[in-house]
N, C-alpha and C. Protein backbone atom coordinates (compact mmCIF):
# COMPACT_ATOMS: atom_id res chain seq x y z
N UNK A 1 23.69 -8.36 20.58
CA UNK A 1 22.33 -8.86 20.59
C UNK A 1 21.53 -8.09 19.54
N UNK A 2 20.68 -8.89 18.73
CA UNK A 2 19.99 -8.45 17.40
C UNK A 2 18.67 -8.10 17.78
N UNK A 3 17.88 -7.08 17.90
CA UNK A 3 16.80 -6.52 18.23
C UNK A 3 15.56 -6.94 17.08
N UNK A 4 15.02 -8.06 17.22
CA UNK A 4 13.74 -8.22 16.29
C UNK A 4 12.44 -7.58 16.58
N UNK A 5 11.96 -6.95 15.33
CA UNK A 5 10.62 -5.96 15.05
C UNK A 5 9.59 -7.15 15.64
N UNK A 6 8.74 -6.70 16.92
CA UNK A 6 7.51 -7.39 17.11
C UNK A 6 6.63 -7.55 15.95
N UNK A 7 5.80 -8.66 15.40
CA UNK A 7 5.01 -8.91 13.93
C UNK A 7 3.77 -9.45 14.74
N UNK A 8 2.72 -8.89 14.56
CA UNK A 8 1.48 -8.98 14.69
C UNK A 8 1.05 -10.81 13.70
N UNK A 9 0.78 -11.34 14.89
CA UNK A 9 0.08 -12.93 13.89
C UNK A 9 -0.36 -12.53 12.79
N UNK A 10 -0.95 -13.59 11.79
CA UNK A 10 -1.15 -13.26 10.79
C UNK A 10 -1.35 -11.92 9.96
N UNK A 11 -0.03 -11.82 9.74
CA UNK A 11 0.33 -10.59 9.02
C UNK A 11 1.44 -11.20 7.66
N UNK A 12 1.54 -10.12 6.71
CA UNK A 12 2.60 -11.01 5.59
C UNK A 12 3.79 -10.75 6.37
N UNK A 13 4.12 -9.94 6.71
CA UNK A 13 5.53 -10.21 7.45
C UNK A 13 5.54 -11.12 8.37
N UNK A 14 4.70 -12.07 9.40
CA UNK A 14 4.78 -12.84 10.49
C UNK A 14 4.72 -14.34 9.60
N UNK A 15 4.23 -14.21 8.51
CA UNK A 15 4.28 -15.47 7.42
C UNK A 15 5.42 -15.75 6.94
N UNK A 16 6.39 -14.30 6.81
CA UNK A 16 7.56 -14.85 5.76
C UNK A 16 8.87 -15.44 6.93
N UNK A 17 8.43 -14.12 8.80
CA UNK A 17 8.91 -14.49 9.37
C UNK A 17 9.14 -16.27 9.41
N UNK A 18 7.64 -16.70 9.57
CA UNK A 18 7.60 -18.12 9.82
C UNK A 18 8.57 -19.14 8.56
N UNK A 19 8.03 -18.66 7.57
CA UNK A 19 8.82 -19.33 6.53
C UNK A 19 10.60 -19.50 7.07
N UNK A 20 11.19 -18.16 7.10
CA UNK A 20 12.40 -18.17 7.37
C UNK A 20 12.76 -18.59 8.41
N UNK A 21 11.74 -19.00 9.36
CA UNK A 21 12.29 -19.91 10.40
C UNK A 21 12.24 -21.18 10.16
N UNK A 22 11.27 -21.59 9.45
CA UNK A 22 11.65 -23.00 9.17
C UNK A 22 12.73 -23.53 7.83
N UNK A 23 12.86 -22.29 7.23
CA UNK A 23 14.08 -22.76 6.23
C UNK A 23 15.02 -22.50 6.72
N UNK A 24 15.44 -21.96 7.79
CA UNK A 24 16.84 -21.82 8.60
C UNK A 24 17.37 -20.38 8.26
N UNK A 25 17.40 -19.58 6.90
CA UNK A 25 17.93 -17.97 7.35
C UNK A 25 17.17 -17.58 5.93
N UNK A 26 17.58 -16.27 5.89
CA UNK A 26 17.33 -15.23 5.03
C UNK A 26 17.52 -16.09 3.30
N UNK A 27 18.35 -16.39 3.59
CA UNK A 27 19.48 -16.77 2.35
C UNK A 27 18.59 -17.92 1.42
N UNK A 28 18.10 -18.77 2.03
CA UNK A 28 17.38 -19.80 1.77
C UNK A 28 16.23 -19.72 0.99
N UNK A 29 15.37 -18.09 2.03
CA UNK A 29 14.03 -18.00 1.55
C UNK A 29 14.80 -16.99 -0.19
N UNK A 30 15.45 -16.50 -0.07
CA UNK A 30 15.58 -15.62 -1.09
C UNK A 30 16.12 -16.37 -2.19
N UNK A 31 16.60 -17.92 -2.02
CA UNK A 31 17.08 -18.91 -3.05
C UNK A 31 16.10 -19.57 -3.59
N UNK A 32 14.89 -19.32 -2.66
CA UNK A 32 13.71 -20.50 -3.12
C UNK A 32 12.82 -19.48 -4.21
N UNK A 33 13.38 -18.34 -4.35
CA UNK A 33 12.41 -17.85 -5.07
C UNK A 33 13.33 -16.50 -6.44
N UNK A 34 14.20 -17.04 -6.09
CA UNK A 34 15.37 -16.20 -6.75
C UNK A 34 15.47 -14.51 -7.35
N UNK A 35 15.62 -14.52 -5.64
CA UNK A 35 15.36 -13.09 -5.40
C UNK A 35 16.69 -12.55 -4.76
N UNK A 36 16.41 -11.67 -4.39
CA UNK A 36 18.27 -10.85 -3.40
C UNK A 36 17.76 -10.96 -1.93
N UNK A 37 18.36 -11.06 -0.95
CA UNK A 37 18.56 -11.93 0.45
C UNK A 37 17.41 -10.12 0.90
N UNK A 38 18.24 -9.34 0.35
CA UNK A 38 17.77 -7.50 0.72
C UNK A 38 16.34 -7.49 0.33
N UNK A 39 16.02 -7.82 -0.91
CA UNK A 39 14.11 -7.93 -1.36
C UNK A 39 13.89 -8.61 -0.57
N UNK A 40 14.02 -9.91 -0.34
CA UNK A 40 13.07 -11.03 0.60
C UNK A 40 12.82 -9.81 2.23
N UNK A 41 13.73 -9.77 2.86
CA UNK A 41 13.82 -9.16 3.87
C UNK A 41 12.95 -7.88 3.74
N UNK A 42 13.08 -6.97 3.04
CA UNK A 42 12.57 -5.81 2.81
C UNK A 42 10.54 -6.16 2.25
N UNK A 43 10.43 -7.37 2.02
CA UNK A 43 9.25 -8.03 2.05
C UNK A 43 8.41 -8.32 3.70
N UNK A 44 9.11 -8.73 3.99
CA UNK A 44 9.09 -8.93 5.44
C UNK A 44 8.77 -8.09 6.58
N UNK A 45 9.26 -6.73 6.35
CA UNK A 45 9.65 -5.50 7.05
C UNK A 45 8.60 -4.65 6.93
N UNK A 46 7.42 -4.82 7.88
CA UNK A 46 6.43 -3.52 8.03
C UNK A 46 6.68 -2.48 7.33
N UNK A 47 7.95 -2.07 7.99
CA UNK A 47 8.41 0.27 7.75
C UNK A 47 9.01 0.25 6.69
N UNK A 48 8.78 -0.81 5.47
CA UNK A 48 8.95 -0.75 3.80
C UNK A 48 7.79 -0.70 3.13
N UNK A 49 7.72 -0.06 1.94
CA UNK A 49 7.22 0.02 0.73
C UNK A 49 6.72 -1.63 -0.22
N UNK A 50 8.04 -2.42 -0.28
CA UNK A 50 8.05 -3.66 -1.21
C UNK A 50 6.86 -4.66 -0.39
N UNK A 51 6.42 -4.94 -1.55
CA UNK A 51 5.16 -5.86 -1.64
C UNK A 51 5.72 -7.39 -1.82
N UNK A 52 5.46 -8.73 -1.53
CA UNK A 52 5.83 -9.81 -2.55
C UNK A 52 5.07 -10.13 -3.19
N UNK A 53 5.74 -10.00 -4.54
CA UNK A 53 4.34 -10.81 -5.29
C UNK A 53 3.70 -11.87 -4.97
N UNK A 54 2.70 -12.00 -5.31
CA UNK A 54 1.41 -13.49 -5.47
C UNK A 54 2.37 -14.78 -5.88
N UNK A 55 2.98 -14.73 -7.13
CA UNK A 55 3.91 -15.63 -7.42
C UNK A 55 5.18 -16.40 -6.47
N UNK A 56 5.39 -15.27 -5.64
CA UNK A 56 6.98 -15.67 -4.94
C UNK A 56 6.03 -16.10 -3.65
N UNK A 57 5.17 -15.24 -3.22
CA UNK A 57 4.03 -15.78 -1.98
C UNK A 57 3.96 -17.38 -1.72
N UNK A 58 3.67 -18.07 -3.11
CA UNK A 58 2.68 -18.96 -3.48
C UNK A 58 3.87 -20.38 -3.79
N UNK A 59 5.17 -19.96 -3.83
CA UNK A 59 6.17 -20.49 -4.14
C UNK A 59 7.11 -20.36 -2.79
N UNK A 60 6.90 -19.83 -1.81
CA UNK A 60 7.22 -19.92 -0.59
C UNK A 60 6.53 -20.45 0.14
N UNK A 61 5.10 -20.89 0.02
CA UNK A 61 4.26 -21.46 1.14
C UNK A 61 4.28 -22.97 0.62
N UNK A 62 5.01 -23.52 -0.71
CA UNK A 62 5.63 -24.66 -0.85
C UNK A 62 6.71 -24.64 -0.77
N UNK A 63 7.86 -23.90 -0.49
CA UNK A 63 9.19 -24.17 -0.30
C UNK A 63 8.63 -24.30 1.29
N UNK A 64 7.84 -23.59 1.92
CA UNK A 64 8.28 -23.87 3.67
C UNK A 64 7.57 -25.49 3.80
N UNK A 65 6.53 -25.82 3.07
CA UNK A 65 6.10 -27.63 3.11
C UNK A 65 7.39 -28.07 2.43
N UNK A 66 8.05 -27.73 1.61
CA UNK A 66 9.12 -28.65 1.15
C UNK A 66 10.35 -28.92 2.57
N UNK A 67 10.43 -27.71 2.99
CA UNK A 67 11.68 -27.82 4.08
C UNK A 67 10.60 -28.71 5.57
N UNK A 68 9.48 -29.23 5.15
CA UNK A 68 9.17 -29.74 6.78
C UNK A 68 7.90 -28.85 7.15
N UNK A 69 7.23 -27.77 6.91
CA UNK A 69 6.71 -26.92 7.82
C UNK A 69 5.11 -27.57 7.61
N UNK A 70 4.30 -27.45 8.31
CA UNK A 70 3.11 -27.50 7.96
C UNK A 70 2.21 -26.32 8.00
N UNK A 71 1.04 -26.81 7.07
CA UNK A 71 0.34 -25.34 6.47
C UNK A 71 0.49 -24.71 5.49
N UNK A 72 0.16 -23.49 5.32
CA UNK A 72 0.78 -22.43 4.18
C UNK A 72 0.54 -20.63 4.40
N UNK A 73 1.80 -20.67 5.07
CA UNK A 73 1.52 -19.21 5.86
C UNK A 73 1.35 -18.26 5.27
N UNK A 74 1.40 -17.85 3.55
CA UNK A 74 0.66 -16.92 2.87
C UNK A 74 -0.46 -17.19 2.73
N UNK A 75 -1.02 -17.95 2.35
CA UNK A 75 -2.35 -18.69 1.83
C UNK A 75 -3.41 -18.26 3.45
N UNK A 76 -3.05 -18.98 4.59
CA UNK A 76 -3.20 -18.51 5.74
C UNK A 76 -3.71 -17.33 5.81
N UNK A 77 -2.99 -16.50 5.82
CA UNK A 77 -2.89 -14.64 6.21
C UNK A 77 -3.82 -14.10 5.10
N UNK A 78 -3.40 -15.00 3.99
CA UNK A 78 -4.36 -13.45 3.26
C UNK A 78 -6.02 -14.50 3.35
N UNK A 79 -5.87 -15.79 3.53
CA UNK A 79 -7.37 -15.63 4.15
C UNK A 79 -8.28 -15.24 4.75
N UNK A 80 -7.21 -15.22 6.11
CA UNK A 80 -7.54 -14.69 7.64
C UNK A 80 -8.01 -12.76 7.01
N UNK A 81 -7.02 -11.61 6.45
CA UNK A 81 -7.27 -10.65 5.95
C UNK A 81 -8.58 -10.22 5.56
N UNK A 82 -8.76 -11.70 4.66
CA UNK A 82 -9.99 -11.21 3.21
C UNK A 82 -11.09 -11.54 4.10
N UNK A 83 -10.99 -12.50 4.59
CA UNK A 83 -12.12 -12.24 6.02
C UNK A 83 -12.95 -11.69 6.77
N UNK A 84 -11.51 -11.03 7.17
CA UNK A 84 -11.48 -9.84 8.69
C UNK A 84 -12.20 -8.64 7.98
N UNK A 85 -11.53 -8.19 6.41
CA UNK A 85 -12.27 -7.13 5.62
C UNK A 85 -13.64 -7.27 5.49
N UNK A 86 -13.90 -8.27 5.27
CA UNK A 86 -15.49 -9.04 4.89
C UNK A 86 -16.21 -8.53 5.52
N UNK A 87 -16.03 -8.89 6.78
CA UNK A 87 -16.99 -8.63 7.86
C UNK A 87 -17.32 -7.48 8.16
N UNK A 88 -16.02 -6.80 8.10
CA UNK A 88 -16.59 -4.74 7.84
C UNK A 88 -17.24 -4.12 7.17
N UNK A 89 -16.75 -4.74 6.05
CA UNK A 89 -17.55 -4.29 4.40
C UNK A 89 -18.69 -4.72 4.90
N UNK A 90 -19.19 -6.25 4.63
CA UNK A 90 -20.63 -6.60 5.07
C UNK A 90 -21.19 -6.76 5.80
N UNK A 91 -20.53 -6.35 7.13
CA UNK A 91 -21.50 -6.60 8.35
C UNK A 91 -23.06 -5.92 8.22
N UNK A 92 -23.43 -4.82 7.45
CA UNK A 92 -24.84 -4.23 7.01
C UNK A 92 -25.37 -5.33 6.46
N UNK A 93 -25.25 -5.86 5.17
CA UNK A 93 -25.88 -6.64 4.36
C UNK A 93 -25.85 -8.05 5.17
N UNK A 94 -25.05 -8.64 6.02
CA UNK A 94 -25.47 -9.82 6.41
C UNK A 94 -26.18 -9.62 7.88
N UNK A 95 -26.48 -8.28 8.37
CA UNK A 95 -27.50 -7.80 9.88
C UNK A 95 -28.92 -7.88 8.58
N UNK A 96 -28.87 -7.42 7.44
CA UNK A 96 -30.18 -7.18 7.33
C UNK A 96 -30.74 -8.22 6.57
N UNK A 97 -29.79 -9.13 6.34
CA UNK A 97 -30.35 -11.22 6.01
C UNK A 97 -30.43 -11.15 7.19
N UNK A 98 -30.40 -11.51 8.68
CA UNK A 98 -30.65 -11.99 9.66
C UNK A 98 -32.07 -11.01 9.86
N UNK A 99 -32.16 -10.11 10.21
CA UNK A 99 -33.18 -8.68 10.21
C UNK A 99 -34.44 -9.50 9.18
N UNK A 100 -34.00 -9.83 7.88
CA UNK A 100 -35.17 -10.48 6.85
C UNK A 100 -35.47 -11.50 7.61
N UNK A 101 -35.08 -12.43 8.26
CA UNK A 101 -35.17 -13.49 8.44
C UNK A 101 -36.32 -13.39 10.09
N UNK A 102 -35.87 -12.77 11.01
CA UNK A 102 -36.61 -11.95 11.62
C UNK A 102 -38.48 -11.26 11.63
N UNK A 103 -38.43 -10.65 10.22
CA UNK A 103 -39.03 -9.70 9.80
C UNK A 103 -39.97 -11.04 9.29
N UNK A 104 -39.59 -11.79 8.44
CA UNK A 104 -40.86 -13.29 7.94
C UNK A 104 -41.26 -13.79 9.05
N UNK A 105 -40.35 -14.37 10.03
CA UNK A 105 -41.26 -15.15 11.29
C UNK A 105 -42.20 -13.98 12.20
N UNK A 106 -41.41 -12.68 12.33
CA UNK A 106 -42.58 -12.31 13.15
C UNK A 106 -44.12 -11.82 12.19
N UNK A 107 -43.78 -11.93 10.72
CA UNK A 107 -44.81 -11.30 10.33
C UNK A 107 -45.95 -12.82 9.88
N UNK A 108 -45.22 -13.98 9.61
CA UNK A 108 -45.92 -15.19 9.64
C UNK A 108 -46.14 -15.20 11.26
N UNK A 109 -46.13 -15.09 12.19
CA UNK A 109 -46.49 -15.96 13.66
C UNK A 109 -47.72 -14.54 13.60
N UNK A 110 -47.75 -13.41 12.88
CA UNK A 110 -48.89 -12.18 12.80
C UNK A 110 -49.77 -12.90 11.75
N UNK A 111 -49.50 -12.76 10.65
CA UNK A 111 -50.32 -13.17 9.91
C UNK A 111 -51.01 -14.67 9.96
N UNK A 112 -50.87 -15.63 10.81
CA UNK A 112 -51.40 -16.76 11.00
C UNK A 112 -52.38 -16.80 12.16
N UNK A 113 -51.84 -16.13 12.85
CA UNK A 113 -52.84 -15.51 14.49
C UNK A 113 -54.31 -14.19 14.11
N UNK A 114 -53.98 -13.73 12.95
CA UNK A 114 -54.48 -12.70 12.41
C UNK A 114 -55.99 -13.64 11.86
N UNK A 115 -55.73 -14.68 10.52
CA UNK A 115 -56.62 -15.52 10.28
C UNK A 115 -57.41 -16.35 11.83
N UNK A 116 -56.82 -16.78 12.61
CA UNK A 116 -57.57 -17.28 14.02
C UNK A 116 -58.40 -16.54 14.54
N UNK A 117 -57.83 -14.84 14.82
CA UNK A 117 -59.01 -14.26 15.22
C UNK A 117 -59.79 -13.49 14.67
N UNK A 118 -60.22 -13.80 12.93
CA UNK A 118 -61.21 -13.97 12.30
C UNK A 118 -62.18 -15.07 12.14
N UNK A 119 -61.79 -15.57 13.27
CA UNK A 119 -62.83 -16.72 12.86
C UNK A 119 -64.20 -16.43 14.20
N UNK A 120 -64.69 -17.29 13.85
CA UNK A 120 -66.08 -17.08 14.72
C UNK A 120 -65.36 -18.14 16.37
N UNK A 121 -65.97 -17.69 17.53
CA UNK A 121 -65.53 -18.04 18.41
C UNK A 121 -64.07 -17.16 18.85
N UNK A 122 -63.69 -16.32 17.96
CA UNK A 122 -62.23 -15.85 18.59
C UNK A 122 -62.60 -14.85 20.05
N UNK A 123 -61.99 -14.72 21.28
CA UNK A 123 -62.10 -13.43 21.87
C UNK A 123 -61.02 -12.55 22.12
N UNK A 124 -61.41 -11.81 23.57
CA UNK A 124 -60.64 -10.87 23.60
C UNK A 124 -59.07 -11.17 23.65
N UNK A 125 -58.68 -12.30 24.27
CA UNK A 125 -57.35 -12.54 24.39
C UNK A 125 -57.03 -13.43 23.09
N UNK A 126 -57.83 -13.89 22.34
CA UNK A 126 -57.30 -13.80 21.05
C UNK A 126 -56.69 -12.51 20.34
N UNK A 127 -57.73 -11.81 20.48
CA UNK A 127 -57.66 -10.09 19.32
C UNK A 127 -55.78 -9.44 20.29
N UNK A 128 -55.51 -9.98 21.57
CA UNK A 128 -54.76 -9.04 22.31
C UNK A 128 -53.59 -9.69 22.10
N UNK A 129 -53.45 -11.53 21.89
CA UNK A 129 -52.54 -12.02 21.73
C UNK A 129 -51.83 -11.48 20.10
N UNK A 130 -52.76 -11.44 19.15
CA UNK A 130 -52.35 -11.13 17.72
C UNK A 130 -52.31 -9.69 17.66
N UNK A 131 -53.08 -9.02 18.50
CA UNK A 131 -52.34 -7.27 18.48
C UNK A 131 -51.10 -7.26 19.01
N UNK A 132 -49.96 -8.03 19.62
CA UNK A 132 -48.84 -8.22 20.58
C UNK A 132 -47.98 -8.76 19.30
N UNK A 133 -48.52 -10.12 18.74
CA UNK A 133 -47.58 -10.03 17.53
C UNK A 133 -47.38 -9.03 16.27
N UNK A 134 -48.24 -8.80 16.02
CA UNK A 134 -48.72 -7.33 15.32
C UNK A 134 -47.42 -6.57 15.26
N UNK A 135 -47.91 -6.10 16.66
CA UNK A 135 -46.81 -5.19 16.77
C UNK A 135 -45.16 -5.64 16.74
N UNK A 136 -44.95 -7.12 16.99
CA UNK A 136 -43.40 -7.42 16.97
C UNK A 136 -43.52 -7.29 15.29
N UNK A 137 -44.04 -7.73 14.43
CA UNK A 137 -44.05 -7.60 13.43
C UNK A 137 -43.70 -6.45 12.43
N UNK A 138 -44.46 -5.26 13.29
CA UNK A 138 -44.32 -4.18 13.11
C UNK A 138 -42.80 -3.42 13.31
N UNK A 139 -42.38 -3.85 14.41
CA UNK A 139 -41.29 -3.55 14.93
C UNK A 139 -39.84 -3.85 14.42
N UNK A 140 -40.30 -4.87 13.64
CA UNK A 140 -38.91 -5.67 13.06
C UNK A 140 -39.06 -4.92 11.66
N UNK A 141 -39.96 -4.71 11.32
CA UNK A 141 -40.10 -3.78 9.62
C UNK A 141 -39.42 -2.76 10.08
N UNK A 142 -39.85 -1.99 11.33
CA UNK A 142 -39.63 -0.38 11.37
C UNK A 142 -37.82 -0.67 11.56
N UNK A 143 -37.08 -1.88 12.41
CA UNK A 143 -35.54 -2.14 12.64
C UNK A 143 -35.25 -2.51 10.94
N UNK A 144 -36.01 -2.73 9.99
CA UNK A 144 -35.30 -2.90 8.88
C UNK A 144 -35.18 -2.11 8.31
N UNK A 145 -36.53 -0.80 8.32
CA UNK A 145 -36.34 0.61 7.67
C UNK A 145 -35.30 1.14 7.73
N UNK A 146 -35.04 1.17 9.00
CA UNK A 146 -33.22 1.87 9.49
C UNK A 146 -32.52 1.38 9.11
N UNK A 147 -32.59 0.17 8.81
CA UNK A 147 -31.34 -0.42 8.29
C UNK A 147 -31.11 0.41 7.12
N UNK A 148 -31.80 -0.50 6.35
CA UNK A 148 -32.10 -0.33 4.39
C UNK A 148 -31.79 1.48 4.76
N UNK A 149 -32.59 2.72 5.19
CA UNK A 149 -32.05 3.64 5.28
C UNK A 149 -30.62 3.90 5.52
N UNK A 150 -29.98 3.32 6.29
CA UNK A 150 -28.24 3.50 6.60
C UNK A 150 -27.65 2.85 5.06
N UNK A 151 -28.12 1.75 4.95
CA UNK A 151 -27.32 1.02 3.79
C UNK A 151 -27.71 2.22 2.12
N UNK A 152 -28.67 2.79 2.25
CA UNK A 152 -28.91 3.71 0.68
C UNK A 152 -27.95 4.61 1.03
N UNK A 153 -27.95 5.08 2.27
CA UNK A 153 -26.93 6.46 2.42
C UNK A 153 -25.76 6.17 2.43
N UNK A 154 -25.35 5.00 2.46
CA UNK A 154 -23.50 4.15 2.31
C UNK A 154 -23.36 4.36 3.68
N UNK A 155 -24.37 3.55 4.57
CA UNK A 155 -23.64 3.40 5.62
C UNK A 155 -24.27 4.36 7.00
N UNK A 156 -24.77 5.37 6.57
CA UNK A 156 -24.85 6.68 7.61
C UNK A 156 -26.19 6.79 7.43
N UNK A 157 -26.59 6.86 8.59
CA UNK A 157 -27.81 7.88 9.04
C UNK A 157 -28.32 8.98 9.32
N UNK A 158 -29.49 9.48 8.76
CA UNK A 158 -29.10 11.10 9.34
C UNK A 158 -30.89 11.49 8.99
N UNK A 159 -31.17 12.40 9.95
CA UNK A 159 -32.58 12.86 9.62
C UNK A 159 -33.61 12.59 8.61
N UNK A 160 -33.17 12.75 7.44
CA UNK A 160 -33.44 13.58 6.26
C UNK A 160 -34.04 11.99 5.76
N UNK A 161 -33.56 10.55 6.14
CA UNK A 161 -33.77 9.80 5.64
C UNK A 161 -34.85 8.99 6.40
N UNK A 162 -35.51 9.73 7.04
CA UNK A 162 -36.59 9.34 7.56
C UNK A 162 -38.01 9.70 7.50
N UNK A 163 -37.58 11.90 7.30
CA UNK A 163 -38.46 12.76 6.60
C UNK A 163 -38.54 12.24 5.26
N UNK A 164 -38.20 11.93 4.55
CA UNK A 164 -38.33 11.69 2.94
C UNK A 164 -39.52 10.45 3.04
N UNK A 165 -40.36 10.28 1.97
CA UNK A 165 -41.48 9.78 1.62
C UNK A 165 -40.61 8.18 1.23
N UNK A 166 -40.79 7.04 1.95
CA UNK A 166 -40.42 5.98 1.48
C UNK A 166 -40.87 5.30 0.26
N UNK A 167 -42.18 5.58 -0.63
CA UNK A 167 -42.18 5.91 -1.91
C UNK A 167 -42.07 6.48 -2.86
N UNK A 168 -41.19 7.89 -2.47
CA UNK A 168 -40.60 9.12 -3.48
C UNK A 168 -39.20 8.15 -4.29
N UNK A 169 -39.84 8.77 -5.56
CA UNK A 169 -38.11 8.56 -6.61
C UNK A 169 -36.74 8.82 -5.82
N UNK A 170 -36.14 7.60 -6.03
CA UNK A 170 -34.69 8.33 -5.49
C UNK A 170 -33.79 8.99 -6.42
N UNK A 171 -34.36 8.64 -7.84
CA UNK A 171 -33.84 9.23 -8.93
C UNK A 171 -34.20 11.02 -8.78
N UNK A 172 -35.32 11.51 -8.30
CA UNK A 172 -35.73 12.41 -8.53
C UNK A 172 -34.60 13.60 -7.58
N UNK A 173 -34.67 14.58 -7.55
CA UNK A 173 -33.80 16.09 -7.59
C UNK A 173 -35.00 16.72 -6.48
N UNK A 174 -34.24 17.23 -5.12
CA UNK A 174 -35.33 18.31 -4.91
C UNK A 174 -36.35 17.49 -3.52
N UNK A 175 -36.68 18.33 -2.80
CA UNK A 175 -37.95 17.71 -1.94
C UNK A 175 -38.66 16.76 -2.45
N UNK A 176 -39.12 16.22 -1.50
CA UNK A 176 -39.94 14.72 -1.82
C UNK A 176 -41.23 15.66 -1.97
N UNK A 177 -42.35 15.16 -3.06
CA UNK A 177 -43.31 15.69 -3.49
C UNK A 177 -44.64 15.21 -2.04
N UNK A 178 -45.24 16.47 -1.68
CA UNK A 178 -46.40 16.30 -0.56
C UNK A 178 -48.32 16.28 -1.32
């Protein structure tokens, strides 16, 4: 009995797995791309070094539609990948488009309530309703400060970026000028 390495779904090895199951063995995938039966495999194999190229990738996810398969299980995976990275890399920059987006409505639903109770006839639960947005307004600037602060520091937060003068040079060397 032949002991097969568990392969995590979309992974390049669970792609080439798939390939070689639908072309029937080793031998096949390594003919479709005219390679040695040992490279293809050693492609395949997590606890190796060998990479497949883009070329043999791209020429296997039409040999497995040629033999019947549907889809394209490289094409697949490294989508699913470039993705999954995406979202790490940018999860900051696309919180602080949502955060902007945020930051305009509460400061338009302030600034429109703001003009109302300048007008003649406004009262007290006017002035209390637009001091309430005010402050959401306020609130969503001060959640973007932190942001934009984490994102200048690459990511991290830390004291120092809160003491510092939010109009001091960042070019400049040295304490923020008092």
């Amino acid at each position: 009995m032949t002991l097969q390495k568990r392969r995590a779904p979309l992974t390049i090895d669970a792609a080439l797995a798939r390939i070689a199951g639908q072309m029937g063995d080793w031998a096949e995938v390594a003919k479709a791309v005219d390679r040695s039966e040992s490279l293809v495999r050693a492609w395949g194999d997590p606890d190796r070094r060998e990479n497949i190229p883009l070329v043999d990738a791209v020429r296997l996810d039409l040999a497995y539609r040629d033999a019947g398969g549907v889809g394209s299980p490289f094409f697949e995976t490294v989508a699913y990948l470039l993705d999954e990275q995406a979202i790490f890399r940018f999860a900051d920059a696309i919180a602080l488009g949502h955060l902007a987006a945020e930051v305009i409505r509460e400061c338009g639903e302030a600034s429109s309530l703001l003009v109302l109770a300048a007008q003649p006839g406004a009262d007290r639960d006017d002035y209390r309703e637009t001091r309430a947005h005010v402050r959401e307004a306020i609130d969503a600037y001060q959640r973007a400060s932190v942001l934009l602060a984490a994102l200048e520091n690459g990511g991290q937060l830390n004291a120092q970026s809160f003491l510092d003068s939010p109009d001091a040079d960042p070019r400049a060397t040295g304490p923020p000028p008092t």
